[in-house]
N, C-alpha and C. Protein backbone atom coordinates (compact mmCIF):
# COMPACT_ATOMS: atom_id res chain seq x y z
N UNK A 1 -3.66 9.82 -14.81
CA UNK A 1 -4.25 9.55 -13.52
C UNK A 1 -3.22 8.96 -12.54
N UNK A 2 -2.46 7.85 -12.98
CA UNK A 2 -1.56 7.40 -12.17
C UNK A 2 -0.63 8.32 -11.55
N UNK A 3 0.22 9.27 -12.64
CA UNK A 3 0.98 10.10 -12.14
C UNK A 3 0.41 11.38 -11.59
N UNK A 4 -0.80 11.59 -11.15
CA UNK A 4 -1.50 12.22 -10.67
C UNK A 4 -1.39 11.87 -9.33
N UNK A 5 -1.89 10.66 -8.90
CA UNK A 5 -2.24 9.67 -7.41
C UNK A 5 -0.82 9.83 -7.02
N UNK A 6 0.16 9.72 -8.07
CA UNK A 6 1.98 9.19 -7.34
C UNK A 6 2.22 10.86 -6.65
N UNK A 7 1.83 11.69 -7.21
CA UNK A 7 2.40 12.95 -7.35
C UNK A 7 1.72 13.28 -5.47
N UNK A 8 0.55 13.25 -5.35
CA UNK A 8 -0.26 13.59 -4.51
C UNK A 8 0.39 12.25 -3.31
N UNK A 9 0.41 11.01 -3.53
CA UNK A 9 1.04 10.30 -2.68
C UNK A 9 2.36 10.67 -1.83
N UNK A 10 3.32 11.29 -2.95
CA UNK A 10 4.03 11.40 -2.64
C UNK A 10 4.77 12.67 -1.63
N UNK A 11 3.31 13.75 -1.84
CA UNK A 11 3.27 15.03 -1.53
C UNK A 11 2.81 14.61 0.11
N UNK A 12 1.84 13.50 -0.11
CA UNK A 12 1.22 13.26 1.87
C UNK A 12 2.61 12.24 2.53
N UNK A 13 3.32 11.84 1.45
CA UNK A 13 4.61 11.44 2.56
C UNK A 13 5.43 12.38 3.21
N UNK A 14 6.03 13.44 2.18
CA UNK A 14 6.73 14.86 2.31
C UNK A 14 5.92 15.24 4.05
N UNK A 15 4.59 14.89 3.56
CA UNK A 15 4.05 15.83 5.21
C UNK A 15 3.98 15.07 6.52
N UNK A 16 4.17 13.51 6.01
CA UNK A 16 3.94 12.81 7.21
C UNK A 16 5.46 12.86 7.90
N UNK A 17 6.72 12.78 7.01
CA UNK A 17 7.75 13.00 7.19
C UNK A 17 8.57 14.29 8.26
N UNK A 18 7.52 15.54 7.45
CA UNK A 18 8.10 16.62 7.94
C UNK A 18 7.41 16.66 9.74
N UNK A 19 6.22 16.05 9.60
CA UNK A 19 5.41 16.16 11.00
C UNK A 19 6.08 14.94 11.86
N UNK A 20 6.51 13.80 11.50
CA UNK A 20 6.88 13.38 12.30
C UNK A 20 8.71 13.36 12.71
N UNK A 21 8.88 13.42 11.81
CA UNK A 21 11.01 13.85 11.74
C UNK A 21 11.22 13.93 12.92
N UNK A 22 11.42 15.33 12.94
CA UNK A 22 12.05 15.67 14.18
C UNK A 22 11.37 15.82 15.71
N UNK A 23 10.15 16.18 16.00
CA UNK A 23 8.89 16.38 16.94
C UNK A 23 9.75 15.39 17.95
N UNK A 24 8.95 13.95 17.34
CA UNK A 24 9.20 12.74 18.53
C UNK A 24 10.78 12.03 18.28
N UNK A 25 11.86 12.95 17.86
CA UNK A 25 12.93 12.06 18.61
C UNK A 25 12.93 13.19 19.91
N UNK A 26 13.22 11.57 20.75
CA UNK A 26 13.46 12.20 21.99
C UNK A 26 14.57 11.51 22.59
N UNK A 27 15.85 12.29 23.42
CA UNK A 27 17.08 11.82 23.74
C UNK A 27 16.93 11.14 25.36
N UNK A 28 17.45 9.57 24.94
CA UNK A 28 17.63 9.23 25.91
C UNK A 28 19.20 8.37 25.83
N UNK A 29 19.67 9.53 27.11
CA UNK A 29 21.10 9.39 27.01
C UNK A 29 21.81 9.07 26.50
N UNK A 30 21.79 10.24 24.96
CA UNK A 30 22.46 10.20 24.09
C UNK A 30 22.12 9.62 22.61
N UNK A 31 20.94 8.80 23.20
CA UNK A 31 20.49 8.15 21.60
C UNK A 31 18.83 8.57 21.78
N UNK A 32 18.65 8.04 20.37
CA UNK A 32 17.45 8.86 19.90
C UNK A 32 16.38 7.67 19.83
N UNK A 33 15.12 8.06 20.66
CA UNK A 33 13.93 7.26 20.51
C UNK A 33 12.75 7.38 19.73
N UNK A 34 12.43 6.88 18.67
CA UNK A 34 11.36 7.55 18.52
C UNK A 34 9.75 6.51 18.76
N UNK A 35 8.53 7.50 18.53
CA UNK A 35 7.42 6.75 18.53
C UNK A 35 6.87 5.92 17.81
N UNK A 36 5.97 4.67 18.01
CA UNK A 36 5.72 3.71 16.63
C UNK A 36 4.77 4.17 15.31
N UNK A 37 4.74 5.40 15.66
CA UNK A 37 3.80 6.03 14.90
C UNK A 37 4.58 7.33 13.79
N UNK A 38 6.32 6.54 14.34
CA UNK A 38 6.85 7.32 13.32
C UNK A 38 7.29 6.32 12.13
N UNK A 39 7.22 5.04 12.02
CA UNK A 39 7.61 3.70 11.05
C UNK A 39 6.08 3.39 10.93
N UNK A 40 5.87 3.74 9.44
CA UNK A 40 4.77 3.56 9.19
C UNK A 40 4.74 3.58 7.26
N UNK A 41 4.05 3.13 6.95
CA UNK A 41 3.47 2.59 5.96
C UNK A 41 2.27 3.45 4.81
N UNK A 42 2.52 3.81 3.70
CA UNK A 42 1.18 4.82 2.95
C UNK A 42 0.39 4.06 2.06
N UNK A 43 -0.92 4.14 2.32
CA UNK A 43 -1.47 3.23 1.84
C UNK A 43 -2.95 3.94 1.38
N UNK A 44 -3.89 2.85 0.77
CA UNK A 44 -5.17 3.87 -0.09
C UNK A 44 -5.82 2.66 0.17
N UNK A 45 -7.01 2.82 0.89
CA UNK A 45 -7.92 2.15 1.74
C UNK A 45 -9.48 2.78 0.98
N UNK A 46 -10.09 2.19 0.70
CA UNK A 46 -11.00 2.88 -0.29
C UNK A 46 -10.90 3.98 -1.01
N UNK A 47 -10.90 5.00 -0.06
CA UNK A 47 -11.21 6.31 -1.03
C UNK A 47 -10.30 7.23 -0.10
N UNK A 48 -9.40 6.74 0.93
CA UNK A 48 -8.82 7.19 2.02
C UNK A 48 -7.46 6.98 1.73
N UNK A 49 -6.59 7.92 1.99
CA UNK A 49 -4.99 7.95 2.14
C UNK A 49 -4.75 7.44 3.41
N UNK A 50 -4.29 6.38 4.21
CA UNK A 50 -3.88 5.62 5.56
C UNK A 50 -2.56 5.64 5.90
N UNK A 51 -2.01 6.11 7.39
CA UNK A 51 -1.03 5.69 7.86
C UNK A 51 -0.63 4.24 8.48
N UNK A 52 -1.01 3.28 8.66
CA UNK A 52 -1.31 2.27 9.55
C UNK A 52 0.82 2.21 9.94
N UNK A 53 0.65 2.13 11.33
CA UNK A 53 1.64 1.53 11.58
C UNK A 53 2.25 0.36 11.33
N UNK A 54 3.44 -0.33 11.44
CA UNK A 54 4.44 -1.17 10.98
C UNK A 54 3.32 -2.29 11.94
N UNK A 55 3.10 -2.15 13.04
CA UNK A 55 2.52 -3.30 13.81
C UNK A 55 1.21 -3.53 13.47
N UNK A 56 0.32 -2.68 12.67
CA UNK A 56 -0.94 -3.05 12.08
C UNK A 56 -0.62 -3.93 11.23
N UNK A 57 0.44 -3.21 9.87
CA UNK A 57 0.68 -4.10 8.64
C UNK A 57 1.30 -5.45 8.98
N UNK A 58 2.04 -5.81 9.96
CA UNK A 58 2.32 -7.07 10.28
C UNK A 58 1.28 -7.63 10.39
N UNK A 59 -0.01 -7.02 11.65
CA UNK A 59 -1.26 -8.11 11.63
C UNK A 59 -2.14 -8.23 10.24
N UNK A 60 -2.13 -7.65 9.15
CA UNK A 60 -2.97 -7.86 8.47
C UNK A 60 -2.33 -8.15 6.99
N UNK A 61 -0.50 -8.55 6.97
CA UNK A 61 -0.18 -9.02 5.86
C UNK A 61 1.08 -10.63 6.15
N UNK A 62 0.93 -10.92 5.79
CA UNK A 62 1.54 -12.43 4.97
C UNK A 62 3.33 -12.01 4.84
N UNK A 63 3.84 -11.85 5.71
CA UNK A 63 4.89 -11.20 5.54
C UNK A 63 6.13 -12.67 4.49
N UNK A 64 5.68 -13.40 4.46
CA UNK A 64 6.91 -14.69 4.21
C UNK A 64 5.75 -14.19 2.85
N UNK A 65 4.74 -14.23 2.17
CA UNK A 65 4.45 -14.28 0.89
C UNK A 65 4.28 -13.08 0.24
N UNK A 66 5.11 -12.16 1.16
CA UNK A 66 5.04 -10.70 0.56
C UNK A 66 3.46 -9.96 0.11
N UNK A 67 1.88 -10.49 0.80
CA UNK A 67 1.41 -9.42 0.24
C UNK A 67 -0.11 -9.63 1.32
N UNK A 68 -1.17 -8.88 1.02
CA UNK A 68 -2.10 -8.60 2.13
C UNK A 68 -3.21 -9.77 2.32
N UNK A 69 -3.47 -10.46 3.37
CA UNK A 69 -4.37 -11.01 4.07
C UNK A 69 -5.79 -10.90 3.53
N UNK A 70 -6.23 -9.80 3.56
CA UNK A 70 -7.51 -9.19 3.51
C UNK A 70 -7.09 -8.64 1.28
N UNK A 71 -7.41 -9.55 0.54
CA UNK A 71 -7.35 -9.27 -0.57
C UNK A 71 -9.13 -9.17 -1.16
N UNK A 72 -9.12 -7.46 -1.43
CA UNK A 72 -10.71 -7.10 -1.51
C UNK A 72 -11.05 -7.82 -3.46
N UNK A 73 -10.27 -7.80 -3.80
CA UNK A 73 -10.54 -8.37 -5.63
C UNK A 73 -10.65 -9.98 -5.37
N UNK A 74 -10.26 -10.51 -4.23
CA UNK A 74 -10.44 -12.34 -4.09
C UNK A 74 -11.80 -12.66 -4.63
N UNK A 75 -12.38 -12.01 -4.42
CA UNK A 75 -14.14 -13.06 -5.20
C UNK A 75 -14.51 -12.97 -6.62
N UNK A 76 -13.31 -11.45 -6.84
CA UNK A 76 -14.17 -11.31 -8.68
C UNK A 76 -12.33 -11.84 -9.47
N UNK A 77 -11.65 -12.64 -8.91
CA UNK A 77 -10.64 -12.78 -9.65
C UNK A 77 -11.00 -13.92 -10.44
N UNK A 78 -11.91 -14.77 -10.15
CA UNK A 78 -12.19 -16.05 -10.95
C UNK A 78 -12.99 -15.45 -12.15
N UNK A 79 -13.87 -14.47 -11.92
CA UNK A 79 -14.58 -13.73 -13.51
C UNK A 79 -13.79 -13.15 -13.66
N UNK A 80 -12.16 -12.47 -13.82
CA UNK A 80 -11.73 -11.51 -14.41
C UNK A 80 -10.88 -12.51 -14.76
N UNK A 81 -10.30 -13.70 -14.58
CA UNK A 81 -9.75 -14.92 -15.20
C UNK A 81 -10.63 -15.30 -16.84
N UNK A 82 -12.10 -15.53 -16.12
CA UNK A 82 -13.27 -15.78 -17.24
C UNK A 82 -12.51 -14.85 -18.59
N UNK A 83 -12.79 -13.72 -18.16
CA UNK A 83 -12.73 -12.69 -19.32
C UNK A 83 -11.76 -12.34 -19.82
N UNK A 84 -10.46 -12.41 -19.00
CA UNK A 84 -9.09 -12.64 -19.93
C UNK A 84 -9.17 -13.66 -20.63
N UNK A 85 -9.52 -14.66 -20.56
CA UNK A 85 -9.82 -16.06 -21.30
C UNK A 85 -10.54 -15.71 -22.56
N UNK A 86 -11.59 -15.07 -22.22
CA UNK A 86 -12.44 -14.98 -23.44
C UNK A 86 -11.57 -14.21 -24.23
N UNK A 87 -11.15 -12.94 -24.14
CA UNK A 87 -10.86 -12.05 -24.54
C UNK A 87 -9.33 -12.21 -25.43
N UNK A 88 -8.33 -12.82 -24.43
CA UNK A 88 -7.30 -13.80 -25.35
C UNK A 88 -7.56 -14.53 -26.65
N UNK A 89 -8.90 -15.60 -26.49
CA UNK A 89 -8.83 -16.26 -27.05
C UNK A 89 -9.66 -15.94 -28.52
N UNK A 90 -10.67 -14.58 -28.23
CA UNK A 90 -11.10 -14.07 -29.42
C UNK A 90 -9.77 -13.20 -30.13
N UNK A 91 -8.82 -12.71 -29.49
CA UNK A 91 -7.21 -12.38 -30.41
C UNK A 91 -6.84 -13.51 -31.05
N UNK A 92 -7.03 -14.22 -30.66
CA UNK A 92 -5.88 -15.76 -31.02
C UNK A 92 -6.83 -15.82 -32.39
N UNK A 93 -8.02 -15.79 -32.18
CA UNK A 93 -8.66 -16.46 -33.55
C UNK A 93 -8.53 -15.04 -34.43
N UNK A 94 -8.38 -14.44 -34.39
CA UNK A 94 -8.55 -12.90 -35.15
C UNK A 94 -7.43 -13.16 -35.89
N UNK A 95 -6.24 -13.03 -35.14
CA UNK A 95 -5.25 -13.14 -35.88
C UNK A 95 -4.52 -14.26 -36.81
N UNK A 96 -5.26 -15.72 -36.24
CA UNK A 96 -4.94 -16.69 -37.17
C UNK A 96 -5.84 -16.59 -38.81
C-alpha cells in the first residue's frame, strides 16, 4: 500500500512539475520570474491529493518545530498512548 501511495504521489508531482516548469517563467530583463503557485508543497488532506502553496504551509505549520498546527490525531493520541501501554506491558509479562 505504501509503495503504492509513493508511486502515485510521485507520478502527481511529475505532473505538477511538467504543468508548471516552464508555462509561468516569464522574462523580466533577463531573469526569470515565476508564480507562487509554482513553490508548492504535496500533500494528502483526507482523501484528497493538495497543492497548497509555500504561503498557506507557512500559515498553518510551526515552522521553528518543524511540523503542522492543525494535528487531526491530537485527541486520540492519549488512547493510542493507553494501548501501547497496555499492549507493551502484556509483552513484558509474556516474555518474563
Amino acid at each position: 500500500m505504501d509503495r503504492t501511495r509513493a508511486a502515485r504521489l510521485s507520478l502527481k508531482c511529475m505532473q505538477f512539475l511538467e504543468k508548471h516548469a516552464t508555462p509561468n517563467a516569464q522574462s523580466a530583463k533577463g531573469k526569470k520570474s515565476y508564480s507562487k503557485e509554482t513553490a508548492a508543497m504535496i500533500a494528502i488532506r483526507g482523501s484528497e491529493i493538495i497543492y497548497p502553496t509555500m504561503e498557506e504551509v507557512k500559515a498553518k505549520a510551526d515552522m521553528k518545530l518543524r511540523k503542522g498546527r492543525d494535528e487531526w490525531w491530537r485527541s486520540i493520541k492519549d488512547l493510542a498512548e493507553v494501548c501501547y501501554a497496555c499492549t507493551h506491558n502484556l509483552e513484558s509479562e509474556l516474555t518474563n
